[in-house]
Protein backbone atom coordinates (compact mmCIF):
# COMPACT_ATOMS: atom_id res chain seq x y z
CA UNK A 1 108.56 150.28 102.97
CA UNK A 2 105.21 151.12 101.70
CA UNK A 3 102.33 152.54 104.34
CA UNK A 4 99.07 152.47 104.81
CA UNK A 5 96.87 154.99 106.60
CA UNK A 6 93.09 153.99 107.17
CA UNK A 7 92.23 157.57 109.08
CA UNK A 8 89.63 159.35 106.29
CA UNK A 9 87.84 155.91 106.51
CA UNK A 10 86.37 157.18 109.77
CA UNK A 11 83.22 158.82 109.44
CA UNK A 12 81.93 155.88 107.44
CA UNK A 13 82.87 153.55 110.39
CA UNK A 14 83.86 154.01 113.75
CA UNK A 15 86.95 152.82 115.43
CA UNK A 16 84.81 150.76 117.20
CA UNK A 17 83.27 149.21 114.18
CA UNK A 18 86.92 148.27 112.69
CA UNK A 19 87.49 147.43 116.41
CA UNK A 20 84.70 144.83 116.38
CA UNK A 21 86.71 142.94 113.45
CA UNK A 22 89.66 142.55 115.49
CA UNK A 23 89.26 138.88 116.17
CA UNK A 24 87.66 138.03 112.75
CA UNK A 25 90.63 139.67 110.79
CA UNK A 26 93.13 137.34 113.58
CA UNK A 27 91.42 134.36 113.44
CA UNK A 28 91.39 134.26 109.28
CA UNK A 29 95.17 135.24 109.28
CA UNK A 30 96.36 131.97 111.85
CA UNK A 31 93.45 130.13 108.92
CA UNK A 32 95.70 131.21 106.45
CA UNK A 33 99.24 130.63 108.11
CA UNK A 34 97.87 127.37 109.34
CA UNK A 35 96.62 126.07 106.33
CA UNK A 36 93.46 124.72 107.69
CA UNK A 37 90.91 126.74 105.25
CA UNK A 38 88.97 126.56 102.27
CA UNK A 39 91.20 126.22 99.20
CA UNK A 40 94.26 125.09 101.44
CA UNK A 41 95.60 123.44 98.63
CA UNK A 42 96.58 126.48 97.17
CA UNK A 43 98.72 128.69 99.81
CA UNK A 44 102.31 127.91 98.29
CA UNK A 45 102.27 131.56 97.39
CA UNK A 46 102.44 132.39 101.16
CA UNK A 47 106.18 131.42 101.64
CA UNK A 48 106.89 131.83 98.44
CA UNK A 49 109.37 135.11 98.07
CA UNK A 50 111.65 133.74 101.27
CA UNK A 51 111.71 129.80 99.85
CA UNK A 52 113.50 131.32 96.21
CA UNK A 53 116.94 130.22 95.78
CA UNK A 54 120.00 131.16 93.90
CA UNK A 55 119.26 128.20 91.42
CA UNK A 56 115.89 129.74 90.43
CA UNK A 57 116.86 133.10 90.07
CA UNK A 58 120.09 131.65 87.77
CA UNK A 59 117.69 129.67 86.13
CA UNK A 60 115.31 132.43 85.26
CA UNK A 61 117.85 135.31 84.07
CA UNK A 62 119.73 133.05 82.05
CA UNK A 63 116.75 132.18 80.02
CA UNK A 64 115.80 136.20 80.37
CA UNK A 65 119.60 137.16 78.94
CA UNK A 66 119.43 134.42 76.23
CA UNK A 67 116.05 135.53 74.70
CA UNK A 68 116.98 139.19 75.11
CA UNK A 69 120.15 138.83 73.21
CA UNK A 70 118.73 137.00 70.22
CA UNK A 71 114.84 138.68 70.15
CA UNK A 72 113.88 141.90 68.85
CA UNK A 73 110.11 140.59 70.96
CA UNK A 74 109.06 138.30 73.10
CA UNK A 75 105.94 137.32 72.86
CA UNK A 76 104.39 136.49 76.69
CA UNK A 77 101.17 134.31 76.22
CA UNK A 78 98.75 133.50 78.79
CA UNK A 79 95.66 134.98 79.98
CA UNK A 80 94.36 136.28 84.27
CA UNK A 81 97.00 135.52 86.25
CA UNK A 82 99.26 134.18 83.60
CA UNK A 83 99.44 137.82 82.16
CA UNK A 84 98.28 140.35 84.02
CA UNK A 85 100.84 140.56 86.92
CA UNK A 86 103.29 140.51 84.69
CA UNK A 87 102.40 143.29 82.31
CA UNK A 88 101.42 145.24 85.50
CA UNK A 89 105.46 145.62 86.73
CA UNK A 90 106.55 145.63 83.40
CA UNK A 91 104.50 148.62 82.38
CA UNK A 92 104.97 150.20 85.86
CA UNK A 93 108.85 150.52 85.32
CA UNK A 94 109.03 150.78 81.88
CA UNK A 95 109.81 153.76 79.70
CA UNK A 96 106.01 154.88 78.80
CA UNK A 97 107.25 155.72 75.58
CA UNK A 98 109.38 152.53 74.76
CA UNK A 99 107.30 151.13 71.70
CA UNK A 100 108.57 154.81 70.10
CA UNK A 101 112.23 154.15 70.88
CA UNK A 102 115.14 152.02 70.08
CA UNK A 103 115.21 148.98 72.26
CA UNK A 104 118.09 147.75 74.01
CA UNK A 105 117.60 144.14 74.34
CA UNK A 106 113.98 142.54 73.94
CA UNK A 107 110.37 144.05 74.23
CA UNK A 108 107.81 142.39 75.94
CA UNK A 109 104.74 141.97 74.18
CA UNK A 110 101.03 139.73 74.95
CA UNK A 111 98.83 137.46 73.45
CA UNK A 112 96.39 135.31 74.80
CA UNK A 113 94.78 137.50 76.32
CA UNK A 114 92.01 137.72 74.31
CA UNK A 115 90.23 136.49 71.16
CA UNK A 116 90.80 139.73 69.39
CA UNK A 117 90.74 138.97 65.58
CA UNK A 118 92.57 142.33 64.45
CA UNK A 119 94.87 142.41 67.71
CA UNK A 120 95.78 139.28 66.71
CA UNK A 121 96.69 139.75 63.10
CA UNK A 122 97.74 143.47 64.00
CA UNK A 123 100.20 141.17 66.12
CA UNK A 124 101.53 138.92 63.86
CA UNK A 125 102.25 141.70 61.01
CA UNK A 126 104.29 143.46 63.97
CA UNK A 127 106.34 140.22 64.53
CA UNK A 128 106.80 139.53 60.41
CA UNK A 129 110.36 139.79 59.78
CA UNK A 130 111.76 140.30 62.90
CA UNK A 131 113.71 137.98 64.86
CA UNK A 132 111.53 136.51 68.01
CA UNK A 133 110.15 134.77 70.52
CA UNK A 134 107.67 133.31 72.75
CA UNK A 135 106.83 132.32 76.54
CA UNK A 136 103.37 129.76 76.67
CA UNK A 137 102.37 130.13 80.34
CA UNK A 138 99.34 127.36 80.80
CA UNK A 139 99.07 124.77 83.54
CA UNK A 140 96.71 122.62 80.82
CA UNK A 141 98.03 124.33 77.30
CA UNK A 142 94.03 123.96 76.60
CA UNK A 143 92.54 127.10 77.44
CA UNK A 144 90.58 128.42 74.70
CA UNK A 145 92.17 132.37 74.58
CA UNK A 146 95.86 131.47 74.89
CA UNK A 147 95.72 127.84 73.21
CA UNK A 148 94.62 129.85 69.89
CA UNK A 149 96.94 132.39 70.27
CA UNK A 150 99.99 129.98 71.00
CA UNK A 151 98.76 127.54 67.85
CA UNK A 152 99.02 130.63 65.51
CA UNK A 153 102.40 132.19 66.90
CA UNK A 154 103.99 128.69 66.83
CA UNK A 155 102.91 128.33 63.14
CA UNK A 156 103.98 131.24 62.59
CA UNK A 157 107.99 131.43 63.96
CA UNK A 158 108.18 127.93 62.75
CA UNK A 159 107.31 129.46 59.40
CA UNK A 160 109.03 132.39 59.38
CA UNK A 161 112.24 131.23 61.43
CA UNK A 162 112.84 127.50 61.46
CA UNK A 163 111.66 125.03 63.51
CA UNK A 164 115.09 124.62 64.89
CA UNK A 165 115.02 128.63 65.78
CA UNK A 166 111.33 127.92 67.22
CA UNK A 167 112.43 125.06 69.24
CA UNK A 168 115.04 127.16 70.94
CA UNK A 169 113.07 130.00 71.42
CA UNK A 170 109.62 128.99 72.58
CA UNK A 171 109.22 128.68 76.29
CA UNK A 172 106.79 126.81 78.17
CA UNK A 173 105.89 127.54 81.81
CA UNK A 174 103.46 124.46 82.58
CA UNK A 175 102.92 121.97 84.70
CA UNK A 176 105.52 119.92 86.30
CA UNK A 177 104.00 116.81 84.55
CA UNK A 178 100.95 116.64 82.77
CA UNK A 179 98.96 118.52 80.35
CA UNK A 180 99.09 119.49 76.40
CA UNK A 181 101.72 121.90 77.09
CA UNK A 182 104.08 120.21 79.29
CA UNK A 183 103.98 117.05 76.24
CA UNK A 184 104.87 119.39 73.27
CA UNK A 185 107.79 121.02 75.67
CA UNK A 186 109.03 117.51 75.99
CA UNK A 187 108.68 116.46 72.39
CA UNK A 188 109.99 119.71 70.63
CA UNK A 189 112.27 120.54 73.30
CA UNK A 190 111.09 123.64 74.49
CA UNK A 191 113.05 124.86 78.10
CA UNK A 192 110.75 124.97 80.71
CA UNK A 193 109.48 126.16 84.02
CA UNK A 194 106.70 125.02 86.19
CA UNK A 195 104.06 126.68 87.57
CA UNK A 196 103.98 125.33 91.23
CA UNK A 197 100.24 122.50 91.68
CA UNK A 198 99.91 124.85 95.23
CA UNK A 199 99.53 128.82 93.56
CA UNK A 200 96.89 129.69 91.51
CA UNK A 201 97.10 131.98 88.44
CA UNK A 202 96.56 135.35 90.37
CA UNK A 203 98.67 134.85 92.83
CA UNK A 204 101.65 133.83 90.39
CA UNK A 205 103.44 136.56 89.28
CA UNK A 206 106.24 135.69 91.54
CA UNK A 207 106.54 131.91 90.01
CA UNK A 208 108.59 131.80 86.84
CA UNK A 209 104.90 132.78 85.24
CA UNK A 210 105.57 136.39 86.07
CA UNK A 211 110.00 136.65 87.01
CA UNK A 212 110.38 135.13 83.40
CA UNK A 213 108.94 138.19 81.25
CA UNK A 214 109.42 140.96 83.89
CA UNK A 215 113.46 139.84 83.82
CA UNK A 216 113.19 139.40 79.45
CA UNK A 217 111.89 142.84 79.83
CA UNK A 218 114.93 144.19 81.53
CA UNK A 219 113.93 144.97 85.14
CA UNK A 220 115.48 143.67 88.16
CA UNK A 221 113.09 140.03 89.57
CA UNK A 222 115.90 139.75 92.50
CA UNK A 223 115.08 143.36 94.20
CA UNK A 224 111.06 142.73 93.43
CA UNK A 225 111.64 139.03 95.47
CA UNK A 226 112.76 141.02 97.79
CA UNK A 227 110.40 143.52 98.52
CA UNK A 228 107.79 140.77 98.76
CA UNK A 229 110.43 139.18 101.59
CA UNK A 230 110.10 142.55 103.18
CA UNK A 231 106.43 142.30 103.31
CA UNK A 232 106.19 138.46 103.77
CA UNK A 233 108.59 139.04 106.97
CA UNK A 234 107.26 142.39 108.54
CA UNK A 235 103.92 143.25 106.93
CA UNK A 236 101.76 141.89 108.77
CA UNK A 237 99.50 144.34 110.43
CA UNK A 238 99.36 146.37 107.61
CA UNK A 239 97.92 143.62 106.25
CA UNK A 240 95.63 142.87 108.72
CA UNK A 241 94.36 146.49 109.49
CA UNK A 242 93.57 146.71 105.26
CA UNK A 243 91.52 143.69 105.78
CA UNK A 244 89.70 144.77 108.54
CA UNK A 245 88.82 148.03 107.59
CA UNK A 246 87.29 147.39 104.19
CA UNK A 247 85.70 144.74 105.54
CA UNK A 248 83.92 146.94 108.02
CA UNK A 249 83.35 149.26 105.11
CA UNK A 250 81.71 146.76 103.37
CA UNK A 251 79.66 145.78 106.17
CA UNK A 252 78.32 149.73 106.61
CA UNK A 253 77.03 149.21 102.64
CA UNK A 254 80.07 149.95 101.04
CA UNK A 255 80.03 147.13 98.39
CA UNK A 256 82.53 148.97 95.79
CA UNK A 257 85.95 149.95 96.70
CA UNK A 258 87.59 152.02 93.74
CA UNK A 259 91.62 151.29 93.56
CA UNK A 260 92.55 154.86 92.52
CA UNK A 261 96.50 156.08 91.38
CA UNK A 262 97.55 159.22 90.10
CA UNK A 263 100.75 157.58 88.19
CA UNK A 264 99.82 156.73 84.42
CA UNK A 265 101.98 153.27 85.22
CA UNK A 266 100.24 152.11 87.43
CA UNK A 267 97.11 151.63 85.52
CA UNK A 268 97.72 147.73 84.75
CA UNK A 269 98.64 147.57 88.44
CA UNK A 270 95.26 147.95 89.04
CA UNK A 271 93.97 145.62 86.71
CA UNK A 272 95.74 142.53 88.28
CA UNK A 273 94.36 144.04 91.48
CA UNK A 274 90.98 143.97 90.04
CA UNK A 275 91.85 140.27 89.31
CA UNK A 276 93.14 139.62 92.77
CA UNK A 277 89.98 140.54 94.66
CA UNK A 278 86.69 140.18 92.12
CA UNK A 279 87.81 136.10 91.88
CA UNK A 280 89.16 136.15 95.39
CA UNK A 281 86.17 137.65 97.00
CA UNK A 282 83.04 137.15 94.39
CA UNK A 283 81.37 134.41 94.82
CA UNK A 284 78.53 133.09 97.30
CA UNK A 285 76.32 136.17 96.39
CA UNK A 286 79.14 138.26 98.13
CA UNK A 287 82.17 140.25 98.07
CA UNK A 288 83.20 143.85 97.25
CA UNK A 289 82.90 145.24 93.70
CA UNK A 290 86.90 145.82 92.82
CA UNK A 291 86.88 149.19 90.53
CA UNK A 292 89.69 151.29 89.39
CA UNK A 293 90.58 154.32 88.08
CA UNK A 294 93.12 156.65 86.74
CA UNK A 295 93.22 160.33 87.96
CA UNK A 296 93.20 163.17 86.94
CA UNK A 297 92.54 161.94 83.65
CA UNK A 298 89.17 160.28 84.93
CA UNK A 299 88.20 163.15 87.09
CA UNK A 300 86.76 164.63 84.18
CA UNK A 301 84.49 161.57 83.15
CA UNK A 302 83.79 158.69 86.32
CA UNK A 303 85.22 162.03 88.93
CA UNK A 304 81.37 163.61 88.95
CA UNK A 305 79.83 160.08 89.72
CA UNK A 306 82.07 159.38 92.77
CA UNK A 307 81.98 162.81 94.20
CA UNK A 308 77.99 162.71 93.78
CA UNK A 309 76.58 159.37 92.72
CA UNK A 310 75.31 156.52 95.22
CA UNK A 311 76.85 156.75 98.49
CA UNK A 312 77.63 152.47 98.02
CA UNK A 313 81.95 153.32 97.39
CA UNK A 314 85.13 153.48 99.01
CA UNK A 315 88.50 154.33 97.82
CA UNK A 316 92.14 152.88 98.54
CA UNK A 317 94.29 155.46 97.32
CA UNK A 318 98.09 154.47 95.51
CA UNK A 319 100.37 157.58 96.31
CA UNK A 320 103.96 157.87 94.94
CA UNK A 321 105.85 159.69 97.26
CA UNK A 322 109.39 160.11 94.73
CA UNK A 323 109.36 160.93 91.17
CA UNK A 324 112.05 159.37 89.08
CA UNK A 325 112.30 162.30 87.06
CA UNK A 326 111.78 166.19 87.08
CA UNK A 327 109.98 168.59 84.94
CA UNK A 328 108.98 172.20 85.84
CA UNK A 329 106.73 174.54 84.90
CA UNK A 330 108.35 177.17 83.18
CA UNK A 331 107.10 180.77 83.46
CA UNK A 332 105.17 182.66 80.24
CA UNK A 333 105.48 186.29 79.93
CA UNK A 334 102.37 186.57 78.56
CA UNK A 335 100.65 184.20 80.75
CA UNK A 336 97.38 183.58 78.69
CA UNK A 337 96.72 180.06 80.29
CA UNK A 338 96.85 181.93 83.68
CA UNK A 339 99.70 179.48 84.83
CA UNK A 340 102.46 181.90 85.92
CA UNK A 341 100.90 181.34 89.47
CA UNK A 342 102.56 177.96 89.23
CA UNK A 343 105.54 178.72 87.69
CA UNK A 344 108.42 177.02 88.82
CA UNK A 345 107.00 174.49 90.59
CA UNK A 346 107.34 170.47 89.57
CA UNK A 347 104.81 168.60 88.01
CA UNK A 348 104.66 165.94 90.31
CA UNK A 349 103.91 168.66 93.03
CA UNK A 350 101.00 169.75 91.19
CA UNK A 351 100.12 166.21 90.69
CA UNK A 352 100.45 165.59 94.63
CA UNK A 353 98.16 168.72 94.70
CA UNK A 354 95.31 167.55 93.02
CA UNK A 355 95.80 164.14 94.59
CA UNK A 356 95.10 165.73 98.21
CA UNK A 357 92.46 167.81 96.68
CA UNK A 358 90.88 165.08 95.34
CA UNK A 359 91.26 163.26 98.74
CA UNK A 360 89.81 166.26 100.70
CA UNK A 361 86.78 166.59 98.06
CA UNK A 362 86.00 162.78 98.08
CA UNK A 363 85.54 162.56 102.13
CA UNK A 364 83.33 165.68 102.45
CA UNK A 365 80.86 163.98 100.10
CA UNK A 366 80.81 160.84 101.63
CA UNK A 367 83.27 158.60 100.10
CA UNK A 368 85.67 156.76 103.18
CA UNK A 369 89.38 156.94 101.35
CA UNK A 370 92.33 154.30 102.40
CA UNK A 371 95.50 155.53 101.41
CA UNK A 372 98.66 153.49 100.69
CA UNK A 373 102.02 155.45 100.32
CA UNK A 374 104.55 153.92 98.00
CA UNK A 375 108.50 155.26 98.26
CA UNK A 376 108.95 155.14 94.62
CA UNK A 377 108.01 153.21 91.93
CA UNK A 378 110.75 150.35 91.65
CA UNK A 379 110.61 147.07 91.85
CA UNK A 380 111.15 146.88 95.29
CA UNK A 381 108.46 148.47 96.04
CA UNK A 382 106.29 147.06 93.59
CA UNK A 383 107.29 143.68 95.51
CA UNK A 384 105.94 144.53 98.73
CA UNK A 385 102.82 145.51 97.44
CA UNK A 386 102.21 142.63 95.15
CA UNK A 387 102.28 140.51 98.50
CA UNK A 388 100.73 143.29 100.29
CA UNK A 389 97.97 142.94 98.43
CA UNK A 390 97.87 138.97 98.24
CA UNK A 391 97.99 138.12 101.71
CA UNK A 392 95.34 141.00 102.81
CA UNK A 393 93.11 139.31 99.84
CA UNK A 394 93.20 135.70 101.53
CA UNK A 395 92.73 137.68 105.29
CA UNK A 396 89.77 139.39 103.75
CA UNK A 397 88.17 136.59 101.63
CA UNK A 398 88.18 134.36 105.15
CA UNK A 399 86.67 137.18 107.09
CA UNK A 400 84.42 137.21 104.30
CA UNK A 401 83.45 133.34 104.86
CA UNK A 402 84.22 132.69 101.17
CA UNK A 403 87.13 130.56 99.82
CA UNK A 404 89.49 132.94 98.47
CA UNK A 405 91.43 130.54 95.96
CA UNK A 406 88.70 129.11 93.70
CA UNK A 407 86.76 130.51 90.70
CA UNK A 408 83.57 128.21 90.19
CA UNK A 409 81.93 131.08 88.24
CA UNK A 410 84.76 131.31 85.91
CA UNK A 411 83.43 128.16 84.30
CA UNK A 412 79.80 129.08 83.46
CA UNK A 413 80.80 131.19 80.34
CA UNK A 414 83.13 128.25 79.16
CA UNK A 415 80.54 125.72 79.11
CA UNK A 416 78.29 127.73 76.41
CA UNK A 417 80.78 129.25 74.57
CA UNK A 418 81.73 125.38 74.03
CA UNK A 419 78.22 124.44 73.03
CA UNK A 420 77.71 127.42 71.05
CA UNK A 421 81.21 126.65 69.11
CA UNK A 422 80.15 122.82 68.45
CA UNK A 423 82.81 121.49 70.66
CA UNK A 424 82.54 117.70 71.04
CA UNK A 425 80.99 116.63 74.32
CA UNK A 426 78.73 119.89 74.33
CA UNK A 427 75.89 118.83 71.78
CA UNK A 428 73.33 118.63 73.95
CA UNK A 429 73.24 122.02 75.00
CA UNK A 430 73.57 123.80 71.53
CA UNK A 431 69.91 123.49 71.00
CA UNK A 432 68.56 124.93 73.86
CA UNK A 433 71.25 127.51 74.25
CA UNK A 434 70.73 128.79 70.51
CA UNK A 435 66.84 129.11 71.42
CA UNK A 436 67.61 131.55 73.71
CA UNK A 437 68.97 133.74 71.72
């Protein structure tokens, strides 16, 4: 079971400050299981590990085995939530090296994601002559990023493969009903899944939106349901105590808390965390700044501004407490790196080594550090701190008197890239946007 210890926060706050926030952090967790709170039509992700059943998961890895039998890739399209959370556990338990290797079964790769001309056609030259596939994940099938994507891979294996081959290879995870997607499903024939009305995109990855690519890409969705089960059924005050402490940091003038790993895979972790909190918690002129980085490798370039810059951070540190594998440092008669002194010793305990340095350094110049201890990085573990992380974000957002489950300001880019691009309904701003700039 993962941990989390709050102690090097003190200094910043007292225990009477995080004290104070007892009742607050309470009250907003029975708002949340009672499902009397802003955005309360959007909690199914709350009881979602424990309400999966055997159909589901049959469901799910039958599709999985199918497209991994008969695609070289598997092309996952979608953008926030309907990406991120997946390429998070994928890349956390996957071979770092995989894209150099032989594959066994299908790779996992994304689109949608962005409007990246030359990732886009870098993409489709990778998928030319190989034998592939895609999963569409869109409640509407009209958002701009994946829409474009989707109508150019479609085009493409339709081209290249068949429409028949397309037909029986293109997945759509959509709404139950309505929308662009969910009609060409039903006219082509696509299979489907549906992305439950009650969870929004960042809190999906355990919906088919994130068990569908995360099982094509090999690794086990039953154990990571289950770690989320774990936490869903016996994390609660860790939960609550990681609410109530950054809140209380961010009441001291803490207003950026830096999500900080010393694992290479975990760096897309951190970027659906990022997602997670900024459009859980900014909005109404409020909310922590949600940061990350990737140590040691950014000790040596953002390292020098927390350890000296503005005083305005925290970090929550991820610490791996098993290595899956094992490489020493072997011993050089020469010794002109001046190395020998570690000879013999694992990498991951030099690793752990700078990690506690790190720590030590951080606190003496000022910067509170919350520390969460993960067993191992498996998908068991990556389960209970995908809800981990979920359920402390609505505790917080509610202590924070925000609703945690909208995004109003997601819209305010939309609306000009429209009028900027000419799309119909839009004219009237064009003018007056274009004068601007």
């Amino acid at each position: 079971m993962i941990k989390i210890d709050t102690k090097a926060a003190l200094g910043a706050v007292t225990e009477n400050d995080i004290n104070a926030l007892h009742d607050a952090a309470e009250a907003a967790a029975r708002t949340l299981a009672d499902g009397d709170g802003a955005g309360n039509d959007f909690l199914g992700w709350l009881n979602l590990p424990s309400s999966i059943d055997e159909a589901q998961f049959n469901a799910i890895e039958q599709c999985a085995t199918r497209l991994r039998r008969d695609c070289e890739l598997v092309v996952a399209v979608g953008i926030g939530g309907s990406y991120l959370g997946a390429k998070a556990v994928i890349e956390a338990l996957n071979d770092q090296f995989a894209a150099y290797k032989p594959a066994t079964g299908a790779r996992v790769v994304f689109a949608g994601n962005n409007i990246g001309e030359d990732y886009l056609h870098d993409l489709m030259g990778l998928l030319a002559g190989r034998k592939w596939g895609i999963i569409v994940i869109s409640k509407s099938g009209t958002t701009t990023e994946p829409a474009i994507a989707f109508r150019l891979l479609k085009g493409q294996l339709e081209r290249e493969l068949g429409r028949e081959w397309a037909s029986q290879h293109i997945v759509a995870i959509t709404d139950a009903a309505r929308g662009a997607l969910r009609g060409l499903a039903t006219q082509e024939g696509y299979d489907t899944f549906v992305i439950p009305d009650n969870v929004g995109g960042r809190f999906s990855v355990l919906t088919p939106v994130g068990l569908l690519p995360i099982a094509v890409a090999g690794f086990d969705i039953r154990a990571l349901v289950a770690g989320a089960v774990d936490m869903e059924h016996g994390g609660d005050q860790m939960m609550l105590q990681y609410a109530q402490v950054r809140n209380a940091l961010y009441q001291s003038g803490k207003k950026i808390e830096i999500l900080v790993n010393f694992e290479p895979r975990l760096h897309f972790l951190a970027e659906w965390w990022k997602q997670l909190y900024g459009e859980s918690e900014g909005k109404d002129g409020k909310g922590i700044f949600p940061a990350s980085v990737d140590f040691t490798t950014d000790l040596h370039s953002m390292g020098q501004w927390i350890q000296d810059g503005e005083r305005t951070i925290f970090e929550t540190v991820l610490t791996v407490e098993q290595q899956h594998h094992e490489v020493v440092i072997p011993t050089d008669e020469a010794d002109l790196d001046g190395l020998n002194y570690i000879a013999g010793r694992r990498l991951g305990e030099v690793n752990h080594k700078a990690e506690l340095g790190t720590r030590l350094a951080h606190v003496d110049g000022g910067v509170p550090c919350l520390v969460i201890s993960l067993p191992a990085i498996d998908e068991r573990t990556l389960g209970q701190l995908i809800y981990f992380f979920e359920k402390a974000c609505g505790i917080s957002g509610y202590m924070l008197g925000v609703n945690p489950f909208n995004q109003p300001g997601v819209e305010a880019y939309k609306k000009n890239m429209f009028a900027l691009l000419g799309k119909p309904g839009y004219e009237a701003q064009t003018a007056a946007l274009e004068a601007r700039l």
